[in-house]
PDB file of N, CA and C in Angstrom:
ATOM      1  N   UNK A   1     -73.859  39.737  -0.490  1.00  0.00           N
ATOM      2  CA  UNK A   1     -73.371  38.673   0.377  1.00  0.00           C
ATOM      3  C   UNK A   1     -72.768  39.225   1.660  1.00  0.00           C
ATOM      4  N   UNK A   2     -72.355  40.874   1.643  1.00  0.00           N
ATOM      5  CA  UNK A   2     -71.584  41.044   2.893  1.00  0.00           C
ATOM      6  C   UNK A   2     -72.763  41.273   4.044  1.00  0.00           C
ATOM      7  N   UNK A   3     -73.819  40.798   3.918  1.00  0.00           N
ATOM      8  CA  UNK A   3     -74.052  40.639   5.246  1.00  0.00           C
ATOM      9  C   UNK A   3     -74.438  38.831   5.853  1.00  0.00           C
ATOM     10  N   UNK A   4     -73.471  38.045   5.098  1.00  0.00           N
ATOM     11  CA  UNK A   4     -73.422  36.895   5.670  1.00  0.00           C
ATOM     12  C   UNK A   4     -72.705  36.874   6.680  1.00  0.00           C
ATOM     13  N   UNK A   5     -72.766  36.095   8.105  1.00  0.00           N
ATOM     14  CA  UNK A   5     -71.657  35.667   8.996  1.00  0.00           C
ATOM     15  C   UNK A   5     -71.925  34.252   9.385  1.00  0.00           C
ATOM     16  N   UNK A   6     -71.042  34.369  10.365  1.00  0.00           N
ATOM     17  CA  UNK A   6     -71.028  32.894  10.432  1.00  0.00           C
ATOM     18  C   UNK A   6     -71.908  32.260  11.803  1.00  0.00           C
ATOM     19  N   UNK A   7     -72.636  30.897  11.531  1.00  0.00           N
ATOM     20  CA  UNK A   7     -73.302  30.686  12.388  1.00  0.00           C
ATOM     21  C   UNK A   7     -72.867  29.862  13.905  1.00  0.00           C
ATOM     22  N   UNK A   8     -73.996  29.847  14.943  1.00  0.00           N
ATOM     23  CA  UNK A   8     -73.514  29.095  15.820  1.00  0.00           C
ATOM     24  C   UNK A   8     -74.232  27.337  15.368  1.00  0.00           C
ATOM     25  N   UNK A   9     -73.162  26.313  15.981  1.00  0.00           N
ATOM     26  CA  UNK A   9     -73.356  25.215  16.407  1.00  0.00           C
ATOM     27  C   UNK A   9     -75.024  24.954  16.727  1.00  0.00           C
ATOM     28  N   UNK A  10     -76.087  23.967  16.098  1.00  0.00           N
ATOM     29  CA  UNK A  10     -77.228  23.338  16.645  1.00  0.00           C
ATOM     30  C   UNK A  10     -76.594  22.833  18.116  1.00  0.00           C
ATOM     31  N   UNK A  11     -77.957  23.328  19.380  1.00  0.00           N
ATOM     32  CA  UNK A  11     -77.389  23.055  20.486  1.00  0.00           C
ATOM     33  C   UNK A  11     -77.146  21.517  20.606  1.00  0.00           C
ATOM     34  N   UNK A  12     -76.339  20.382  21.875  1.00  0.00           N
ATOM     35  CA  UNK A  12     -75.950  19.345  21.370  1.00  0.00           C
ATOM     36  C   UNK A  12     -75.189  19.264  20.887  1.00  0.00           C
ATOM     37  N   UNK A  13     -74.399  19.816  20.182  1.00  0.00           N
ATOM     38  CA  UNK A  13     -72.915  19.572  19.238  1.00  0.00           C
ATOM     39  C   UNK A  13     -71.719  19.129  20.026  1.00  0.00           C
ATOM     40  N   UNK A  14     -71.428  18.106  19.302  1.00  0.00           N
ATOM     41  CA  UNK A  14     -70.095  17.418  20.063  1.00  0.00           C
ATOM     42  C   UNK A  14     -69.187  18.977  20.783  1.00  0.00           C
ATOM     43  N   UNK A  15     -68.863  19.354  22.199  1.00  0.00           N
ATOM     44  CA  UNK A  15     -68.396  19.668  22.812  1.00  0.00           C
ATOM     45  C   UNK A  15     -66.975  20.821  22.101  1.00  0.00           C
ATOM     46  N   UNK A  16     -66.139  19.921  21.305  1.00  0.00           N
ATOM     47  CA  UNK A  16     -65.167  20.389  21.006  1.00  0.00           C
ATOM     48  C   UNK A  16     -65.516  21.524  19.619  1.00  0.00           C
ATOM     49  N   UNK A  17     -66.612  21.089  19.232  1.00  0.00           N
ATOM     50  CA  UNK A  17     -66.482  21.421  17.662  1.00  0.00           C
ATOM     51  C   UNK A  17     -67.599  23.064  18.491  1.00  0.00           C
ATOM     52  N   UNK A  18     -68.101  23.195  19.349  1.00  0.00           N
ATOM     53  CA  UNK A  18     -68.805  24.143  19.883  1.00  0.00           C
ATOM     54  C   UNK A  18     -68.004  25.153  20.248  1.00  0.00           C
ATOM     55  N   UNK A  19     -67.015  24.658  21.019  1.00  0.00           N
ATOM     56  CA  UNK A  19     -65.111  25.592  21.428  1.00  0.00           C
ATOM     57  C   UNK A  19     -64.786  26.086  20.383  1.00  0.00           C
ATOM     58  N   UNK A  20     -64.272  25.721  19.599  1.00  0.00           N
ATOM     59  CA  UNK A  20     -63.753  25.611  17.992  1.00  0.00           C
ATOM     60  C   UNK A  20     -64.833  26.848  17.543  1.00  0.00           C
ATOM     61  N   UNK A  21     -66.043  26.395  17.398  1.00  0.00           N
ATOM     62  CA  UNK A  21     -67.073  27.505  16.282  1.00  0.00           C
ATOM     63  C   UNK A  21     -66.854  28.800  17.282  1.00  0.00           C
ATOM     64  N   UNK A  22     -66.715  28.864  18.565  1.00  0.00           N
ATOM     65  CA  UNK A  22     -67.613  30.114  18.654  1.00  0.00           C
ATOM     66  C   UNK A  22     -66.580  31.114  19.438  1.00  0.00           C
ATOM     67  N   UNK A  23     -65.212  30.285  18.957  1.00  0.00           N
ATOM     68  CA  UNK A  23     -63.917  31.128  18.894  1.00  0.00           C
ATOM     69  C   UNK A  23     -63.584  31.355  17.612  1.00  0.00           C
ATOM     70  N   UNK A  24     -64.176  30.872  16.672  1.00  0.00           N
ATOM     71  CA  UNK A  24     -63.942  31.404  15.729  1.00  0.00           C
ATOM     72  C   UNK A  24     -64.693  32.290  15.060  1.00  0.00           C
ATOM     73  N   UNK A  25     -66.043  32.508  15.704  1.00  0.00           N
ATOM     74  CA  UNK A  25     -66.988  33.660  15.275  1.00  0.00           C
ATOM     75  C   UNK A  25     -66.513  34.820  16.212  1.00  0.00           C
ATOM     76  N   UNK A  26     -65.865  34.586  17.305  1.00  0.00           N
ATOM     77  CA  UNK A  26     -64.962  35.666  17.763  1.00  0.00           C
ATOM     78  C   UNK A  26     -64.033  36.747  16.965  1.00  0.00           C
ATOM     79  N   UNK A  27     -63.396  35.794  16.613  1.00  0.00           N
ATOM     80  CA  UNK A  27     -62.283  35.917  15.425  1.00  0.00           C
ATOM     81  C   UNK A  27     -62.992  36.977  14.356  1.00  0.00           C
ATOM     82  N   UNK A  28     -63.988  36.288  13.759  1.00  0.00           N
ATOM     83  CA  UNK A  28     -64.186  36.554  12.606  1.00  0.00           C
ATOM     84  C   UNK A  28     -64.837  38.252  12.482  1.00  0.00           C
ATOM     85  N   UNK A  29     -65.438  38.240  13.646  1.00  0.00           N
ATOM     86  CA  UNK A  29     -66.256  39.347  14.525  1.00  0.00           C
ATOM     87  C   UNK A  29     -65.325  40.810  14.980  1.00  0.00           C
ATOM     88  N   UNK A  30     -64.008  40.347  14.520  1.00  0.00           N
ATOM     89  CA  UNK A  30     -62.764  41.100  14.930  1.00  0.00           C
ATOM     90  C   UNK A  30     -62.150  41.174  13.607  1.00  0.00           C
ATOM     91  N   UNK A  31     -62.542  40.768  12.646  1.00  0.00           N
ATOM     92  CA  UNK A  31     -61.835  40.808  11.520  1.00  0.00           C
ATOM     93  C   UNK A  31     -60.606  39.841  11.425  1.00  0.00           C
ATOM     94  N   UNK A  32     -60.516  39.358  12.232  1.00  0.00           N
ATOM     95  CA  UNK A  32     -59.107  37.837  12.097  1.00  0.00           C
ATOM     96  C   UNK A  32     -59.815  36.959  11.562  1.00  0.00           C
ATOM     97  N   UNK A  33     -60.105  36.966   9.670  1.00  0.00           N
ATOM     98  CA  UNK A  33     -60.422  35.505   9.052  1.00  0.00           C
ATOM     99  C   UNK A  33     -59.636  34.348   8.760  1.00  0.00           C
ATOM    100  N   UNK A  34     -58.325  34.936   9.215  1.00  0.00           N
ATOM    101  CA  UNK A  34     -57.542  33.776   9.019  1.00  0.00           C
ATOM    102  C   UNK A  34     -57.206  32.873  10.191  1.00  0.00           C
ATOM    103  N   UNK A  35     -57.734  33.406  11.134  1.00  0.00           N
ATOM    104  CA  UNK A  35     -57.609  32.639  12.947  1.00  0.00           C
ATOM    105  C   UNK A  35     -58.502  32.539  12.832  1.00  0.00           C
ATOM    106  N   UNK A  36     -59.745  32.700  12.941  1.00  0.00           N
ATOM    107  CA  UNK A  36     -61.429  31.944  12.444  1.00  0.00           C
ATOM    108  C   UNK A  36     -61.471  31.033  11.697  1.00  0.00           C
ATOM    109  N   UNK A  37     -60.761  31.315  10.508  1.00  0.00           N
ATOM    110  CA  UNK A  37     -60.426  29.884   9.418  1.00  0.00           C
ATOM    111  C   UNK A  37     -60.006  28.803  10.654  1.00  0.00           C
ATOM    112  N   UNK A  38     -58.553  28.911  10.910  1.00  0.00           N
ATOM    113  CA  UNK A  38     -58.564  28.070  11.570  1.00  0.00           C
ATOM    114  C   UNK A  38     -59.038  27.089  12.998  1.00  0.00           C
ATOM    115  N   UNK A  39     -60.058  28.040  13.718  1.00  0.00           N
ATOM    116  CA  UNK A  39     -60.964  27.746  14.529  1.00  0.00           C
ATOM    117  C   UNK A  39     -62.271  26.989  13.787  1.00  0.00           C
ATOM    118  N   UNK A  40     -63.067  27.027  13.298  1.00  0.00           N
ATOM    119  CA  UNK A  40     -63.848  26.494  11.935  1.00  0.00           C
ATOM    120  C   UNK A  40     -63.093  25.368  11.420  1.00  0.00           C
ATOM    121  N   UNK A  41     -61.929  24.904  10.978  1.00  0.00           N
ATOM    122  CA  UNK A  41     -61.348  23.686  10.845  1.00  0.00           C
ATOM    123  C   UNK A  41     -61.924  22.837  11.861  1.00  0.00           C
ATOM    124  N   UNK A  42     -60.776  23.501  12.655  1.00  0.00           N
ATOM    125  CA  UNK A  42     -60.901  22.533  14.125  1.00  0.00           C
ATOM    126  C   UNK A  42     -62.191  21.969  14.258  1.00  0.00           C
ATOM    127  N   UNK A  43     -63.402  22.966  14.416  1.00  0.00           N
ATOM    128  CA  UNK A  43     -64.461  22.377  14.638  1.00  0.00           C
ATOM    129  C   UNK A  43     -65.341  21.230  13.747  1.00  0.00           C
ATOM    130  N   UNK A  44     -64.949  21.491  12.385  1.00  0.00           N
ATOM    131  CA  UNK A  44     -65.220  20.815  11.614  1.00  0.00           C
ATOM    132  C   UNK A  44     -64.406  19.290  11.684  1.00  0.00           C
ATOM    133  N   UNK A  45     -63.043  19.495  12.121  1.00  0.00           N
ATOM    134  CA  UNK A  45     -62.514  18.074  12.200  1.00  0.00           C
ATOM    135  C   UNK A  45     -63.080  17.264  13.621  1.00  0.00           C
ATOM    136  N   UNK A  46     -63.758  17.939  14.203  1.00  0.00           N
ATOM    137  CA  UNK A  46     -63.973  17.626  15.870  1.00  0.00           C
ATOM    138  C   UNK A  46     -65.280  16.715  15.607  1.00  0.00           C
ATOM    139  N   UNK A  47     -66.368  17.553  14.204  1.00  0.00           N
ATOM    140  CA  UNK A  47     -67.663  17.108  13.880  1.00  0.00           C
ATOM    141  C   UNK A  47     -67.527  17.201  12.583  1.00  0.00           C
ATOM    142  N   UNK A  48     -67.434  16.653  12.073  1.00  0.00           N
ATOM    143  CA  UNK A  48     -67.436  16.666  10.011  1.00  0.00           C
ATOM    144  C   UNK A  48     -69.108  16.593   9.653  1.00  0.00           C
ATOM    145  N   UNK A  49     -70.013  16.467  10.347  1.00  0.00           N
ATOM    146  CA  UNK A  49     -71.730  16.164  10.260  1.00  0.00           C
ATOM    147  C   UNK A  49     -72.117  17.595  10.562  1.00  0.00           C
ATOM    148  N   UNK A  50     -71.477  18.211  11.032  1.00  0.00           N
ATOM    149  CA  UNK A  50     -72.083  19.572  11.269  1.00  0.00           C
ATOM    150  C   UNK A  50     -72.271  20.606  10.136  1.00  0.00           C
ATOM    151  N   UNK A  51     -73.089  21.157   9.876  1.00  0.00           N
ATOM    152  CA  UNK A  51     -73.050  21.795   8.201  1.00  0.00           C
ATOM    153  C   UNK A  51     -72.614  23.185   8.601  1.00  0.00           C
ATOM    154  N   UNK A  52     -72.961  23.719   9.808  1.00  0.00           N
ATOM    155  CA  UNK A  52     -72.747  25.188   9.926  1.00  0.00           C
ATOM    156  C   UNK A  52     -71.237  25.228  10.348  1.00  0.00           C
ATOM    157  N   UNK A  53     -70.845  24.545  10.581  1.00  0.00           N
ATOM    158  CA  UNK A  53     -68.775  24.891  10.549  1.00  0.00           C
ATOM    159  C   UNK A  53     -68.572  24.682   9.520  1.00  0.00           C
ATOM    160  N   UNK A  54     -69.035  24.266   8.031  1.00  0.00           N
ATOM    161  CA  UNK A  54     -68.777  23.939   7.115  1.00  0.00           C
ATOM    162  C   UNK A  54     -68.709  25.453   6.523  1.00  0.00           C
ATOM    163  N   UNK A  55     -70.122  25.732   6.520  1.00  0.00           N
ATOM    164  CA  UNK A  55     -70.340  27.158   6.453  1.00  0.00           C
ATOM    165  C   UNK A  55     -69.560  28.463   6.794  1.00  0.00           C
ATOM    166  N   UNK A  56     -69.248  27.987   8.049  1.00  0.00           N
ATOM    167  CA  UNK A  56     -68.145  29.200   8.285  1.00  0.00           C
ATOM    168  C   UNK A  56     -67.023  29.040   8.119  1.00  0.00           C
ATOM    169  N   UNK A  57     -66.408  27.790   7.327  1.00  0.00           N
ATOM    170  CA  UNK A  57     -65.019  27.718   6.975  1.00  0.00           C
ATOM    171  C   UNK A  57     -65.329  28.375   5.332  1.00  0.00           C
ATOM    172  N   UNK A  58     -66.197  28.116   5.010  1.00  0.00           N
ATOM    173  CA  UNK A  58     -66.579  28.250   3.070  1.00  0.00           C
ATOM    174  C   UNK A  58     -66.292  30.061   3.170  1.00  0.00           C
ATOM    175  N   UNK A  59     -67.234  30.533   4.510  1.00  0.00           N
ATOM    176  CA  UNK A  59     -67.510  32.184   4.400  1.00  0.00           C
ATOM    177  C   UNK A  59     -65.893  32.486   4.401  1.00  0.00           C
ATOM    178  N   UNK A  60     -65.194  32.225   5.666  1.00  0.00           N
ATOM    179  CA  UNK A  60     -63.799  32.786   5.793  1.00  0.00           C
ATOM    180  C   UNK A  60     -62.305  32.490   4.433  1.00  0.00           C
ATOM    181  N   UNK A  61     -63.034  31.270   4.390  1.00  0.00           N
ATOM    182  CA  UNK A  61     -62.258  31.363   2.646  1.00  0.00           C
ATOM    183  C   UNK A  61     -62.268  32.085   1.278  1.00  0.00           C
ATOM    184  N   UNK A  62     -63.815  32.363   1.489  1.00  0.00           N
ATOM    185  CA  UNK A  62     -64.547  33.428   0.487  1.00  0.00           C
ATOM    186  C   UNK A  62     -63.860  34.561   0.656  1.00  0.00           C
ATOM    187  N   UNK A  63     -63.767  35.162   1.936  1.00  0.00           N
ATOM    188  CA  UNK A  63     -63.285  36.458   2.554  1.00  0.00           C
ATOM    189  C   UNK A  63     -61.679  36.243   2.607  1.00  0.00           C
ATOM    190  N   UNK A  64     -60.959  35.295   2.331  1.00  0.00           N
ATOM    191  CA  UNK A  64     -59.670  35.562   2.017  1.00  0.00           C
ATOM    192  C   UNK A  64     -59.181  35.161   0.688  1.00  0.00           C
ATOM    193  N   UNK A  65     -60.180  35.003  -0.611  1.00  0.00           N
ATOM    194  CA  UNK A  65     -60.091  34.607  -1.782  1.00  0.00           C
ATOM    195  C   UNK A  65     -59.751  32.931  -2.218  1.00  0.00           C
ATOM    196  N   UNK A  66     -60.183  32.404  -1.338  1.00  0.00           N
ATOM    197  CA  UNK A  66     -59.769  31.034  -1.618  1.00  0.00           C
ATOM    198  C   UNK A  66     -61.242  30.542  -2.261  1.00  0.00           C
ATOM    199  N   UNK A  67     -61.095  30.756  -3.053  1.00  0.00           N
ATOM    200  CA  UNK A  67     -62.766  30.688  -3.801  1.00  0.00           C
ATOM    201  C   UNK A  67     -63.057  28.893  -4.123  1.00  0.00           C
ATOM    202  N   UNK A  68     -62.145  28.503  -4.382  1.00  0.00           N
ATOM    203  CA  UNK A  68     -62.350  27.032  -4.677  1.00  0.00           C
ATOM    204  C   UNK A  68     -62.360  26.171  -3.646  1.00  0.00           C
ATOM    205  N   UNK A  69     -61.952  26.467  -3.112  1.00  0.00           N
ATOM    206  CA  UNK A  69     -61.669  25.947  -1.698  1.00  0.00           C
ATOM    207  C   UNK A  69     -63.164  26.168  -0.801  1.00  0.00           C
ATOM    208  N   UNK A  70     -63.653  27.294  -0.839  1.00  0.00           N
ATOM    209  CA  UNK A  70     -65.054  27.884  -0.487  1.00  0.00           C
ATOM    210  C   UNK A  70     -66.491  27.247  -0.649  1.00  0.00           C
ATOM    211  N   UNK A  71     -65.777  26.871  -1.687  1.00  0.00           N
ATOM    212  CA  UNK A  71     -67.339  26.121  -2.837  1.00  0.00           C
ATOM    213  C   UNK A  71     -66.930  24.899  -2.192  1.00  0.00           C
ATOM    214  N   UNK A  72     -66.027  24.082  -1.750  1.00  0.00           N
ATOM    215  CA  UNK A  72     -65.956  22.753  -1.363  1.00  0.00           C
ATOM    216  C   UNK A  72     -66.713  22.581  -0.388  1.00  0.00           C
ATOM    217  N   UNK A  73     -66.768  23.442   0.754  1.00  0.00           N
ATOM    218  CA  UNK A  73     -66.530  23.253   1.982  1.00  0.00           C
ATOM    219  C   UNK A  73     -68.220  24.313   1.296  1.00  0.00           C
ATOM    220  N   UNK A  74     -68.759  24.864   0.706  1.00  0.00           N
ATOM    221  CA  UNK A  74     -70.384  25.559   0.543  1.00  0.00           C
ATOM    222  C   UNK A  74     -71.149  24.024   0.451  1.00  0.00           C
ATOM    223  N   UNK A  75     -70.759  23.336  -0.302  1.00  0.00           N
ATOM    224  CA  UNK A  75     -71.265  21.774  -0.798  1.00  0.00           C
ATOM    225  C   UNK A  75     -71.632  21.064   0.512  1.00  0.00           C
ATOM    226  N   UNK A  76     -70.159  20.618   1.140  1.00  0.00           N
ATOM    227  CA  UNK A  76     -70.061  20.047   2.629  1.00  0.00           C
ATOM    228  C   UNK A  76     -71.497  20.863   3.266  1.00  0.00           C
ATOM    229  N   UNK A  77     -71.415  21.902   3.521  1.00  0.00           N
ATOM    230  CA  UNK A  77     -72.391  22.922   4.222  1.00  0.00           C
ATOM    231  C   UNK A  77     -73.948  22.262   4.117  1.00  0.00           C
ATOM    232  N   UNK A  78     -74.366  22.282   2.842  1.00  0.00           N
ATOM    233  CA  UNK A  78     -75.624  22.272   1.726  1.00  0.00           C
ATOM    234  C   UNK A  78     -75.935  20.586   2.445  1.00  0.00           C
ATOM    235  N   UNK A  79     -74.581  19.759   2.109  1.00  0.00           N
ATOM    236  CA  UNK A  79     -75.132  18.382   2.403  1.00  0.00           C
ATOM    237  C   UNK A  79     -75.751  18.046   3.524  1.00  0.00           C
ATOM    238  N   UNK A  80     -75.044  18.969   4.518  1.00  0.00           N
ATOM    239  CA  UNK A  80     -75.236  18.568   6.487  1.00  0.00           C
ATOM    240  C   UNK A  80     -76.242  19.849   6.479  1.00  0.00           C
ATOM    241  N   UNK A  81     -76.697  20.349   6.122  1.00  0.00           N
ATOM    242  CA  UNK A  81     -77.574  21.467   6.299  1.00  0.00           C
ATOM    243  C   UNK A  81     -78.576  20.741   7.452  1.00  0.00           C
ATOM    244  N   UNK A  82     -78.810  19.971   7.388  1.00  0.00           N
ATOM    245  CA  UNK A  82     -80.226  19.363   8.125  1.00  0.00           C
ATOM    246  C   UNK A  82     -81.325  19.726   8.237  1.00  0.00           C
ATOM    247  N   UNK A  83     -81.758  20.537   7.494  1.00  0.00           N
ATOM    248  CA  UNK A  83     -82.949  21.609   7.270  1.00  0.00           C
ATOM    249  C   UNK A  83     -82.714  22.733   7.400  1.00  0.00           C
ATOM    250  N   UNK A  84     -81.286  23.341   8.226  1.00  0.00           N
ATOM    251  CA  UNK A  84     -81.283  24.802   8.273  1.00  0.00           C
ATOM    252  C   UNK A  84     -81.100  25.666   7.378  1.00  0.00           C
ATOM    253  N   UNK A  85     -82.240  26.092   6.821  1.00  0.00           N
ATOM    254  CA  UNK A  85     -82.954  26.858   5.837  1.00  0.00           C
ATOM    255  C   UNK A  85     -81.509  28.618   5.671  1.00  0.00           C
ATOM    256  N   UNK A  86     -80.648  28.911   6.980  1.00  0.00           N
ATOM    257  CA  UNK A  86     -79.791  29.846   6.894  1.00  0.00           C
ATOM    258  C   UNK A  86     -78.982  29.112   5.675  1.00  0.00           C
ATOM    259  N   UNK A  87     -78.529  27.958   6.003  1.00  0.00           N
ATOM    260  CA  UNK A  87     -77.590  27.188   5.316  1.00  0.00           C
ATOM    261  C   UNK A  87     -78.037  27.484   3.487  1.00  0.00           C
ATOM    262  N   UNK A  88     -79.725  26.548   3.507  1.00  0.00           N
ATOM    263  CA  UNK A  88     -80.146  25.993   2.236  1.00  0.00           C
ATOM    264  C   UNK A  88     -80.185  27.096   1.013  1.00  0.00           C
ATOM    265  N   UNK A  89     -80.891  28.682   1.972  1.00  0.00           N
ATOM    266  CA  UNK A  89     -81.139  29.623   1.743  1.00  0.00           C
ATOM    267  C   UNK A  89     -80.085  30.618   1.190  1.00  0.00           C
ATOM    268  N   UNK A  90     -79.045  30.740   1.541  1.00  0.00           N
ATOM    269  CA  UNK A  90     -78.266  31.247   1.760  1.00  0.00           C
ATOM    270  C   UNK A  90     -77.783  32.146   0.421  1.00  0.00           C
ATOM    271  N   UNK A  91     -77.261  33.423   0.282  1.00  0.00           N
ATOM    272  CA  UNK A  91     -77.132  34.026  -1.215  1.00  0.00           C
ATOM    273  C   UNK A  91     -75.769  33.505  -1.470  1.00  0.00           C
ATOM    274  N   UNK A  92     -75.106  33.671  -0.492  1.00  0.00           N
ATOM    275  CA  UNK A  92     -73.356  33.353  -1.022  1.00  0.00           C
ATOM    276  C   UNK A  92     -73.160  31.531  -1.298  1.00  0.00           C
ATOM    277  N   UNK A  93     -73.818  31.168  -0.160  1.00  0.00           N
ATOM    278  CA  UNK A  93     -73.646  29.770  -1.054  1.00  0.00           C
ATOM    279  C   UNK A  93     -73.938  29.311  -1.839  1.00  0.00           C
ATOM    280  N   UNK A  94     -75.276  29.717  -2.630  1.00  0.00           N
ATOM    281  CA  UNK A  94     -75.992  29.431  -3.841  1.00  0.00           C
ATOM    282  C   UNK A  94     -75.290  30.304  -4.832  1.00  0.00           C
ATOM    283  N   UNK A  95     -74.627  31.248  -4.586  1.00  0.00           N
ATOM    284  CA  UNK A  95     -73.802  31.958  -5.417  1.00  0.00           C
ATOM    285  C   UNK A  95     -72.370  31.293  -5.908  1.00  0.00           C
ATOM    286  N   UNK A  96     -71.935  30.333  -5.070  1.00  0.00           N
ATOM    287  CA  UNK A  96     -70.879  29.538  -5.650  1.00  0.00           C
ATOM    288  C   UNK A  96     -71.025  28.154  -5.853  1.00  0.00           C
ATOM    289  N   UNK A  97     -72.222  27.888  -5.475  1.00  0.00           N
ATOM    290  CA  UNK A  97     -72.496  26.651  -6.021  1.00  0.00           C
ATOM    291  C   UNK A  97     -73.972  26.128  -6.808  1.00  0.00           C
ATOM    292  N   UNK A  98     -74.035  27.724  -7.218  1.00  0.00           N
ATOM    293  CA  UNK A  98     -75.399  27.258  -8.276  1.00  0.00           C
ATOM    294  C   UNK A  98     -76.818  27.003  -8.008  1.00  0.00           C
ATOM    295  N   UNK A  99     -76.902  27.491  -6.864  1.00  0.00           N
ATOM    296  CA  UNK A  99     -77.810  27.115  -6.052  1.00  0.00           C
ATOM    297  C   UNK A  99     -78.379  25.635  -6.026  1.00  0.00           C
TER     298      UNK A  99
END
């Protein structure tokens, strides 16, 4: 799984939740998963339809042991996937949620 990261925003994405993701792949890119966590919120509260902030809130929880919490937000991911096969495909998310 450690070569999962986290993805960018489908272009189009509500504005805020685009700010939000790709300061938090900053973050995450620096090893700050817990300021990425919270960048990945944000974006997710900005767009809750978006599956790939879902995704990168599930990864940064994974990476700070919040495992249950991970799988919530892998689900969220899976549902809004919209076909993106990174999402559907994915080893770590099918790894906590059964594929």
């Amino acid at each position: 799984f450690a070569g999962e990261g986290p993805m960018s925003v489908p272009e189009g994405s509500n504005p805020g939740a685009v700010k939000h993701n790709q300061e938090g792949i900053d973050h995450w890119n620096q090893g700050h998963y817990d300021v990425a966590l919270k960048h990945f919120q944000a974006a997710s509260k900005a767009d809750s339809s978006i599956g790939e902030t879902h995704f990168n809130e599930a990864i940064c929880l994974d990476k700070l042991g919040r495992h249950g919490e991970a799988t919530m937000h892998f689900k969220a991911a899976k549902k809004n996937a919209h076909g993106n096969k990174a999402i559907t495909g994915s080893a770590i998310l099918n790894g906590h949620i059964g594929g």
